[in-house]
N, C-alpha and C. Protein backbone atom coordinates (compact mmCIF):
# COMPACT_ATOMS: atom_id res chain seq x y z
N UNK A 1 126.72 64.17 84.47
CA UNK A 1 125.62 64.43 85.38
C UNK A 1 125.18 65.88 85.29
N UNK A 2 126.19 66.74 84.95
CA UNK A 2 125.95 68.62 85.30
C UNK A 2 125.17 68.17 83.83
N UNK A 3 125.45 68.01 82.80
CA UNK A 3 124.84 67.84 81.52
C UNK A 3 123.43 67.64 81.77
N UNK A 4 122.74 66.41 81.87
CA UNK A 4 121.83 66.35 82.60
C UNK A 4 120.67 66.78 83.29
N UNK A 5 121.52 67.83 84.52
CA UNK A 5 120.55 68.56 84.93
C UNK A 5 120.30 69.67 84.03
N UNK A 6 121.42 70.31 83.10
CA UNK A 6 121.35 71.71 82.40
C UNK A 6 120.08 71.23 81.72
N UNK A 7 120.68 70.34 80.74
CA UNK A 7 119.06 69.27 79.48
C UNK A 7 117.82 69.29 80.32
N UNK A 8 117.88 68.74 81.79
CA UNK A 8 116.22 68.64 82.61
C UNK A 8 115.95 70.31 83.13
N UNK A 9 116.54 70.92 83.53
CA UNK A 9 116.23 72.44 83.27
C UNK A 9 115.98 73.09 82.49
N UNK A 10 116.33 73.07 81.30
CA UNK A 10 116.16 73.89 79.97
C UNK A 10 115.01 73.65 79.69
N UNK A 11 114.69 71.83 79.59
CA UNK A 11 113.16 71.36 79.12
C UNK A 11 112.33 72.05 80.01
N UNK A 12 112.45 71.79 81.50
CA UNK A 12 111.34 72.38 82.53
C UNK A 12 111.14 73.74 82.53
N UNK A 13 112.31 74.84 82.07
CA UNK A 13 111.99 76.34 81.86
C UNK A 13 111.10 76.53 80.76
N UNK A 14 111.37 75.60 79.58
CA UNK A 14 110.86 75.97 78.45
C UNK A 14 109.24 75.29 78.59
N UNK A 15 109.15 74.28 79.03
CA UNK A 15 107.40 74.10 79.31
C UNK A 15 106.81 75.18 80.10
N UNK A 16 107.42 75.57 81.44
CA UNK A 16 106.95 76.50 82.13
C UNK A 16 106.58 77.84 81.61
N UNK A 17 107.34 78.22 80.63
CA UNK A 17 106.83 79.36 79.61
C UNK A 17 106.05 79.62 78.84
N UNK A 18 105.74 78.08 78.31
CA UNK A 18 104.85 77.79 77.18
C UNK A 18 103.46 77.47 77.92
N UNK A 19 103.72 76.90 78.94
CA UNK A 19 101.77 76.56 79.67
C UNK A 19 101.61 77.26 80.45
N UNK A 20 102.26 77.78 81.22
CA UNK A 20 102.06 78.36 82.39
C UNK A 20 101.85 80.39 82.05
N UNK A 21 102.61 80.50 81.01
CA UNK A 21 102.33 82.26 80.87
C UNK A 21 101.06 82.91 80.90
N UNK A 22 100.63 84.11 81.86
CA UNK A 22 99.67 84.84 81.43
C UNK A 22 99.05 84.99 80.76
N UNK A 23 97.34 84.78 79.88
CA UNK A 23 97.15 85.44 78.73
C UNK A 23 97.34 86.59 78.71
N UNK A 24 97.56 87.30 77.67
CA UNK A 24 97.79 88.66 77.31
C UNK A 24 96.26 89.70 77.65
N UNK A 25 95.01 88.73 77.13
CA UNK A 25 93.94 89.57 77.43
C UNK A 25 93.36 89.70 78.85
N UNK A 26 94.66 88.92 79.84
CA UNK A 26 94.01 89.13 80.98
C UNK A 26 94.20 90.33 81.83
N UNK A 27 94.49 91.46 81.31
CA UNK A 27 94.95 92.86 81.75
C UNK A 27 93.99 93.47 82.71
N UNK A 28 94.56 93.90 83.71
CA UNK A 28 93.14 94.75 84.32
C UNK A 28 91.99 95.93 83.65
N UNK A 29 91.58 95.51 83.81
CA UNK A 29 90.39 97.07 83.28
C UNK A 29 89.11 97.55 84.50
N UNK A 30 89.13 98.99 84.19
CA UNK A 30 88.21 99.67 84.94
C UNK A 30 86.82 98.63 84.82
N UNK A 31 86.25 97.81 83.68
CA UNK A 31 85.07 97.19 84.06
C UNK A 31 85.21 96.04 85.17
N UNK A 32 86.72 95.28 85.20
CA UNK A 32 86.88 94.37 85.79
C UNK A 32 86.84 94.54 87.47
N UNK A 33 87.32 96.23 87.64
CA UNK A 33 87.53 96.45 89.27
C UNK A 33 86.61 96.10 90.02
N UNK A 34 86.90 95.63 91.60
CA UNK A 34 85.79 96.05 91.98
C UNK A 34 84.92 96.95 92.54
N UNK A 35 86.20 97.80 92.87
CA UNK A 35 86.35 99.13 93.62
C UNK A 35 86.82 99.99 92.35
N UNK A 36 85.87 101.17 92.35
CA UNK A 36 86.74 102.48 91.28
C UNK A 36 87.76 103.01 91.71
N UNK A 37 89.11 103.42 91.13
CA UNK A 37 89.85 104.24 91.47
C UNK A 37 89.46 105.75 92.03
N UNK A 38 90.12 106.41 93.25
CA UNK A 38 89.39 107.32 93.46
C UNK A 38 89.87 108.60 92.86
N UNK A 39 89.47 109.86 92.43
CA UNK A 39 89.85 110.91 91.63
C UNK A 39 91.10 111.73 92.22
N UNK A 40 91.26 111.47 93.65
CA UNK A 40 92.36 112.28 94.13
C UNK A 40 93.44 110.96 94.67
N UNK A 41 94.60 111.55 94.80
CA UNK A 41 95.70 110.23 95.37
C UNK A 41 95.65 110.17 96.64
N UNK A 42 95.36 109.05 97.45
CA UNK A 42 95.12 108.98 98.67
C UNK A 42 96.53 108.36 99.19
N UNK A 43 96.63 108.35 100.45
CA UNK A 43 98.19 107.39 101.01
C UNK A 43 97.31 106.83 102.34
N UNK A 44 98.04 105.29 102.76
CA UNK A 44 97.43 104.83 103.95
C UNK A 44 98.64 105.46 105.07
N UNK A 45 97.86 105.07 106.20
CA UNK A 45 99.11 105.17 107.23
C UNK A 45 98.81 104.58 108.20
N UNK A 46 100.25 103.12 107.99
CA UNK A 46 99.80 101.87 109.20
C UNK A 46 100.40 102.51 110.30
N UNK A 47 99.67 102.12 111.73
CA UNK A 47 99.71 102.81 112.73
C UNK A 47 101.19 102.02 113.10
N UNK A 48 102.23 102.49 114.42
CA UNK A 48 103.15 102.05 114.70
C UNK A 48 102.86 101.15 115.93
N UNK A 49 103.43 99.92 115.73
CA UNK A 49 103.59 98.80 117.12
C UNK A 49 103.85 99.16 118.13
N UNK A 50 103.62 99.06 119.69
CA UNK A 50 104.70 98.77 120.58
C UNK A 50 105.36 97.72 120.83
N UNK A 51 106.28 97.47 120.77
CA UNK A 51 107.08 96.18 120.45
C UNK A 51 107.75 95.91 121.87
N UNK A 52 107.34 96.78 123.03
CA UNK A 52 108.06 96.63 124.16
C UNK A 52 107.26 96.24 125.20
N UNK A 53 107.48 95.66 126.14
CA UNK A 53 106.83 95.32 127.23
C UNK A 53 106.37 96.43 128.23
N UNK A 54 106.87 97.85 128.00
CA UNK A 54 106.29 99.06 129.05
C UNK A 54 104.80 99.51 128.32
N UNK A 55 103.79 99.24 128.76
CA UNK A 55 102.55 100.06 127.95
C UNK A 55 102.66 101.22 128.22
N UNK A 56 103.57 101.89 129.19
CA UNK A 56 103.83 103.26 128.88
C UNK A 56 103.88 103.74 127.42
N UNK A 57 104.93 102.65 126.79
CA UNK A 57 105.20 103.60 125.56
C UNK A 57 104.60 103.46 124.78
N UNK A 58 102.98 103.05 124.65
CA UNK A 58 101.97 103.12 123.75
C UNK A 58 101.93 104.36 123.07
N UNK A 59 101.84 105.08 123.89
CA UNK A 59 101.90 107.10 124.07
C UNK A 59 102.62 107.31 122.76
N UNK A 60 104.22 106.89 122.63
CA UNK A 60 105.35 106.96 121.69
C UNK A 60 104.67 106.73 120.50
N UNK A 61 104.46 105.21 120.15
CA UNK A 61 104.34 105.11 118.64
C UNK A 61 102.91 105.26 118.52
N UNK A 62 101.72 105.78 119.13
CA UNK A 62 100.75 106.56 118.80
C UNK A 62 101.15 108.14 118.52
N UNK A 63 101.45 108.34 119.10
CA UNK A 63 102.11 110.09 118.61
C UNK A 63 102.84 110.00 117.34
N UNK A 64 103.44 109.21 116.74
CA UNK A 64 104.51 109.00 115.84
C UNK A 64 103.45 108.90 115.01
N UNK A 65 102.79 108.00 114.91
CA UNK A 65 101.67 107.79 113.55
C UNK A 65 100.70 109.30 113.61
N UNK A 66 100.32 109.68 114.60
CA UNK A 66 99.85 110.89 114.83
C UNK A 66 100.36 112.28 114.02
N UNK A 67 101.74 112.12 114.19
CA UNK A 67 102.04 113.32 113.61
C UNK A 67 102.45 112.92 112.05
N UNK A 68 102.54 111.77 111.65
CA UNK A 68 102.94 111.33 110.20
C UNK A 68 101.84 111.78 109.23
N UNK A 69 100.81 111.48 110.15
CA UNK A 69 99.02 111.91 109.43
C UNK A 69 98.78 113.15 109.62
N UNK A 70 99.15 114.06 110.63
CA UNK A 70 99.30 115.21 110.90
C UNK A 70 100.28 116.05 109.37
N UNK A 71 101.57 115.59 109.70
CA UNK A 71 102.24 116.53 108.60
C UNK A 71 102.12 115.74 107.20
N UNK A 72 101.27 114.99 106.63
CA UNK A 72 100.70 114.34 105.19
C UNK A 72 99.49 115.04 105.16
N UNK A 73 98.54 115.50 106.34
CA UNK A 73 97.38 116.39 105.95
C UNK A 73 97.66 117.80 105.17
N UNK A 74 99.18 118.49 105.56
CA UNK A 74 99.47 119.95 105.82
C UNK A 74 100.07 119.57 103.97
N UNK A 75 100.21 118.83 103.52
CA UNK A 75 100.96 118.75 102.42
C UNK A 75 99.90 119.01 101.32
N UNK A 76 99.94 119.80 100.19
CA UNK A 76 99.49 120.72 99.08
C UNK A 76 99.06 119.22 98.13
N UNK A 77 97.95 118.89 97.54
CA UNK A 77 97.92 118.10 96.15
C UNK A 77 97.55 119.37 94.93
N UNK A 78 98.59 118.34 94.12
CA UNK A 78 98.41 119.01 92.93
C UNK A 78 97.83 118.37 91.90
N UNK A 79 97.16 118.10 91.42
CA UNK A 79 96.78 117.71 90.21
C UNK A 79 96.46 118.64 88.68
């Protein structure tokens, strides 16, 4: 029976490789984007949840994303 399944696996890996692979010419390219890359490196910054039931502590993880964007502004690019 282990025989079996190894033989019905081997066949099903080996079709899956053969029909199913990527073409090679399907690579991204700058004509294909739809958006251009932009000239400088940008970073996002997802804001933080409150995950608690006090809306007090909205305050908390707004300040937290606040200062993450705060000290990523103060940081030097080099290119």
């Amino acid at each position: 029976m282990a025989a079996i399944v190894i033989v019905l696996g081997t066949i099903t890996l080996a079709i899956w490789k053969t029909y199913f692979r990527p073409d090679p010419g399907d690579v991204a390219s700058v004509e294909k984007m739809a958006f251009l890359l932009p000239d400088e490196p940008s970073i996002a910054v997802m804001p933080f949840v409150n995950m608690s039931d006090d809306p007090k502590q909205e305050f908390l993880s707004d300040g937290i994303t606040e200062n993450i964007i705060t000290a990523l502004s103060k940081v030097p690019v080099y290119l």
